[in-house]
C-alpha atoms as a PDB file:
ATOM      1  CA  UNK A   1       0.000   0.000   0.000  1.00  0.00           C
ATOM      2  CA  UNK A   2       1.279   3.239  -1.120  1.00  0.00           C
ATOM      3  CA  UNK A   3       0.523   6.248   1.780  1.00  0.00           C
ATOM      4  CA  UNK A   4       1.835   9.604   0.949  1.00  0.00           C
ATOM      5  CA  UNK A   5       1.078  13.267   1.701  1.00  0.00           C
ATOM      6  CA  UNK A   6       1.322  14.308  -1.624  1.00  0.00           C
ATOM      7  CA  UNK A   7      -1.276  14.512  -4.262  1.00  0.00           C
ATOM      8  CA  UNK A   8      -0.334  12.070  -6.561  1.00  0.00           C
ATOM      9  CA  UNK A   9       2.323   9.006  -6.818  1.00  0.00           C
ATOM     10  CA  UNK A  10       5.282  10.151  -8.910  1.00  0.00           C
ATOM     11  CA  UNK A  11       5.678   7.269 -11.760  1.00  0.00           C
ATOM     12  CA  UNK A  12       1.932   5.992 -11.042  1.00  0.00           C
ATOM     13  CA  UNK A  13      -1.387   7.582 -12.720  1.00  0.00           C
ATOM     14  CA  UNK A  14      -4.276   7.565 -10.821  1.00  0.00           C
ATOM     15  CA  UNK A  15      -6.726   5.464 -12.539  1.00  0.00           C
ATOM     16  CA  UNK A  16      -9.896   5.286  -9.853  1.00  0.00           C
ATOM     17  CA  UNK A  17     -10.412   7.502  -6.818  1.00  0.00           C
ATOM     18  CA  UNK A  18     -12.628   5.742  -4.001  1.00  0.00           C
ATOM     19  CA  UNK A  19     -12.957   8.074  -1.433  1.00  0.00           C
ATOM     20  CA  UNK A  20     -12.071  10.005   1.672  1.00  0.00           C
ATOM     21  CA  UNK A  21     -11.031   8.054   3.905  1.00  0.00           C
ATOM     22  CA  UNK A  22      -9.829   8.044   7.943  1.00  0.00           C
ATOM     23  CA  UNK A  23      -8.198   6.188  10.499  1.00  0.00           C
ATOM     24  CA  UNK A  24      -7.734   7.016  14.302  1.00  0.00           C
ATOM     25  CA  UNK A  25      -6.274   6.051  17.247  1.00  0.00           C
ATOM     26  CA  UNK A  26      -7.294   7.312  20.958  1.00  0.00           C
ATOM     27  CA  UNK A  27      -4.566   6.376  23.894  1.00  0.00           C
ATOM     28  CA  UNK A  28      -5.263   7.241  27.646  1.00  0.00           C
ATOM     29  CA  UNK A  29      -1.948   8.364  29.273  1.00  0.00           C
ATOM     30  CA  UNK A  30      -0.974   6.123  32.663  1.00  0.00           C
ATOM     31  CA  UNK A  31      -1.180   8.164  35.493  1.00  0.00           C
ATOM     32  CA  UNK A  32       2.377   7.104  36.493  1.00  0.00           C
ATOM     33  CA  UNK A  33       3.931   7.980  32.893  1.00  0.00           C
ATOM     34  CA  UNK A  34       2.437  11.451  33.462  1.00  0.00           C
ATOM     35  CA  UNK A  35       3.626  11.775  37.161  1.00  0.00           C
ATOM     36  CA  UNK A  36       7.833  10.796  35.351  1.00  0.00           C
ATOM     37  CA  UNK A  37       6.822  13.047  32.554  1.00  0.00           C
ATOM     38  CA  UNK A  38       5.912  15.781  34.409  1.00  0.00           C
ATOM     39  CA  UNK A  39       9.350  15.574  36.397  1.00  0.00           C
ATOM     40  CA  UNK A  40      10.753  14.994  32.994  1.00  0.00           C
ATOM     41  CA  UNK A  41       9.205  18.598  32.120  1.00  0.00           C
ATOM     42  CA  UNK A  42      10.431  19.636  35.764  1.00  0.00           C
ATOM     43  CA  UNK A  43      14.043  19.029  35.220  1.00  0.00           C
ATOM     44  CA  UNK A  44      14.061  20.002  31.051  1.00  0.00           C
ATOM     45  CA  UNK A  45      14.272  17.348  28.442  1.00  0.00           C
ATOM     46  CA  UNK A  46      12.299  15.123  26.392  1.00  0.00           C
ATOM     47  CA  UNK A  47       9.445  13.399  26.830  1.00  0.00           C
ATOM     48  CA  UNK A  48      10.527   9.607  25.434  1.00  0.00           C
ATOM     49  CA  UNK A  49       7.344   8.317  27.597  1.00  0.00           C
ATOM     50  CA  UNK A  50       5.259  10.676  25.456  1.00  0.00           C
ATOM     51  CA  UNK A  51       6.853  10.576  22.386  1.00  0.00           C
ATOM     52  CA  UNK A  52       6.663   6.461  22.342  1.00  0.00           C
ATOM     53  CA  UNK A  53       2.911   6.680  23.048  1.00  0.00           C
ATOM     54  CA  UNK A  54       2.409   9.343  20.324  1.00  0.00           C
ATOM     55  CA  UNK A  55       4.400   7.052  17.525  1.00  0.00           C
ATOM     56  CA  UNK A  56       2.354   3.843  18.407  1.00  0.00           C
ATOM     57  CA  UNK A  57      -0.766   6.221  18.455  1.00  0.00           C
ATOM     58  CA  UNK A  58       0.404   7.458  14.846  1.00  0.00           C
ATOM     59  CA  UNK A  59       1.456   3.871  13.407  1.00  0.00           C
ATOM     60  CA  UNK A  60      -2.495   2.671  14.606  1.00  0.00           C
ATOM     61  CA  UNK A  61      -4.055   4.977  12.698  1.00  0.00           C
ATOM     62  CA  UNK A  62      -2.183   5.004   9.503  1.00  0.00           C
ATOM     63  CA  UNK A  63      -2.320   0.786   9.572  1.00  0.00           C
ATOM     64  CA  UNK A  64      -6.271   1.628   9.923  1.00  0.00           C
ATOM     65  CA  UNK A  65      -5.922   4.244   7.440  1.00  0.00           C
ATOM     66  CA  UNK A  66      -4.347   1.598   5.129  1.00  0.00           C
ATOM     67  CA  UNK A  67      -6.874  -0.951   5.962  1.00  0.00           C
ATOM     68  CA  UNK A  68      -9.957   1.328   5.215  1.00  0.00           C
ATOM     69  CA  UNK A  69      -7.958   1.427   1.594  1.00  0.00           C
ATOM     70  CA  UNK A  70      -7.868  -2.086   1.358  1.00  0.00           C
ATOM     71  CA  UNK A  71     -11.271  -2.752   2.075  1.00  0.00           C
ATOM     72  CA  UNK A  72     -12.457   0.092  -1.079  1.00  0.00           C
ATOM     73  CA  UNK A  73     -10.209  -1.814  -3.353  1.00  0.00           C
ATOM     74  CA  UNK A  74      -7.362   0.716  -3.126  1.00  0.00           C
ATOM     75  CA  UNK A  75      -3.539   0.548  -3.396  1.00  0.00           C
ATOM     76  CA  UNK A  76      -3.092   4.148  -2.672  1.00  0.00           C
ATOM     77  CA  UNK A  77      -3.585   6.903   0.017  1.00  0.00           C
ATOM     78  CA  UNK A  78      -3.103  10.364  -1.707  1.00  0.00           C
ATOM     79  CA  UNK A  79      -3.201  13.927   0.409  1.00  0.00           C
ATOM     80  CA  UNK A  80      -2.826  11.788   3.645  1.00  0.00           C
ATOM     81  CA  UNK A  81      -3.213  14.788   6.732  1.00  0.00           C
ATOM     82  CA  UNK A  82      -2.182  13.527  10.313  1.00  0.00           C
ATOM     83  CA  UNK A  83      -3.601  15.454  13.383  1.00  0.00           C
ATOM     84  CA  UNK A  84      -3.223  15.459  16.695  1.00  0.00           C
ATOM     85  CA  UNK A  85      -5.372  16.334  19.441  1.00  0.00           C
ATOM     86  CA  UNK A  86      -5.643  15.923  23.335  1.00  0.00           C
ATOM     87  CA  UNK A  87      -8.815  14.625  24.727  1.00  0.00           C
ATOM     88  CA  UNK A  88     -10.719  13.824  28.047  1.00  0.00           C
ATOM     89  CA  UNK A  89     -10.720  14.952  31.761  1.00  0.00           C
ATOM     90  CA  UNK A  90      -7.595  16.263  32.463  1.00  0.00           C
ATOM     91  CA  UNK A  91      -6.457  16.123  28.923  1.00  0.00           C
ATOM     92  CA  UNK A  92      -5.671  12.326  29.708  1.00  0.00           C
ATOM     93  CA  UNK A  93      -6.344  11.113  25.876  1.00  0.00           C
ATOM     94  CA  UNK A  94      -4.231  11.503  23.163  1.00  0.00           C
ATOM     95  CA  UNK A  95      -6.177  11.425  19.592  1.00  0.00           C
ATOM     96  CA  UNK A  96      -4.184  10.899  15.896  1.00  0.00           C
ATOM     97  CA  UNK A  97      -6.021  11.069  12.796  1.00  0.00           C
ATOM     98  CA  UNK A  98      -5.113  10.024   9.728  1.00  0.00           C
ATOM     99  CA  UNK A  99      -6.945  10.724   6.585  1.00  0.00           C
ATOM    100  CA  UNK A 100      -6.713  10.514   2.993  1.00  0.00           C
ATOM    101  CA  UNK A 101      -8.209  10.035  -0.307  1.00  0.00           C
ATOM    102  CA  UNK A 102      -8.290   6.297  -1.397  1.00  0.00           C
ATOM    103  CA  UNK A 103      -7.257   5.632  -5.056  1.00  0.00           C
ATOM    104  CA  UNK A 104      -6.078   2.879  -7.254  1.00  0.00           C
ATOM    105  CA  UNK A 105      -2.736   3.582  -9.468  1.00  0.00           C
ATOM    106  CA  UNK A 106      -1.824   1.564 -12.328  1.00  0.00           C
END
């Protein structure tokens, strides 16, 4: 499956466009990886609690992303946008959307 953030798959012509498409992921943060991230924050640095939980919450939605494609008929994901968003009481979620237009390139 070909993702990209582009409009179009350099070497490949878009033959059949199936449709906007979307994949997310929601992660709640541990209440103990927030109380060593915060003293991460305390004491200056990064977050590599934080920044794991954002790349696993990034890699779920683009394999959803790829498997919404898969079930249109698509081998592409054009114009792919990730966002990011903090959710919930406390701002204890963490939300990453991926979406996309599904297409098939010959």
């Amino acid at each position: 499956m070909i993702v990209t953030t582009t409009q179009s798959v350099e070497g490949k012509r878009i033959v059949a466009y199936k449709g906007v498409i979307a994949g997310e992921a929601i992660l709640g943060a541990n209440v103990f990886k927030d109380m060593f991230a915060g003293l991460r924050d305390i004491v200056g640095g990064r977050s590599g609690t934080y920044e794991r939980e954002l790349q696993h919450a990034r890699e779920i939605a683009l394999r959803e992303l790829e498997q919404k494609a898969a079930d249109v008929g698509a081998n592409a994901v054009v114009g792919v946008d990730l966002d990011y968003e903090i959710l919930g009481t406390g701002n204890g979620m963490l939300m990453v959307s991926a979406s996309g237009t599904a297409v098939v390139v010959d």
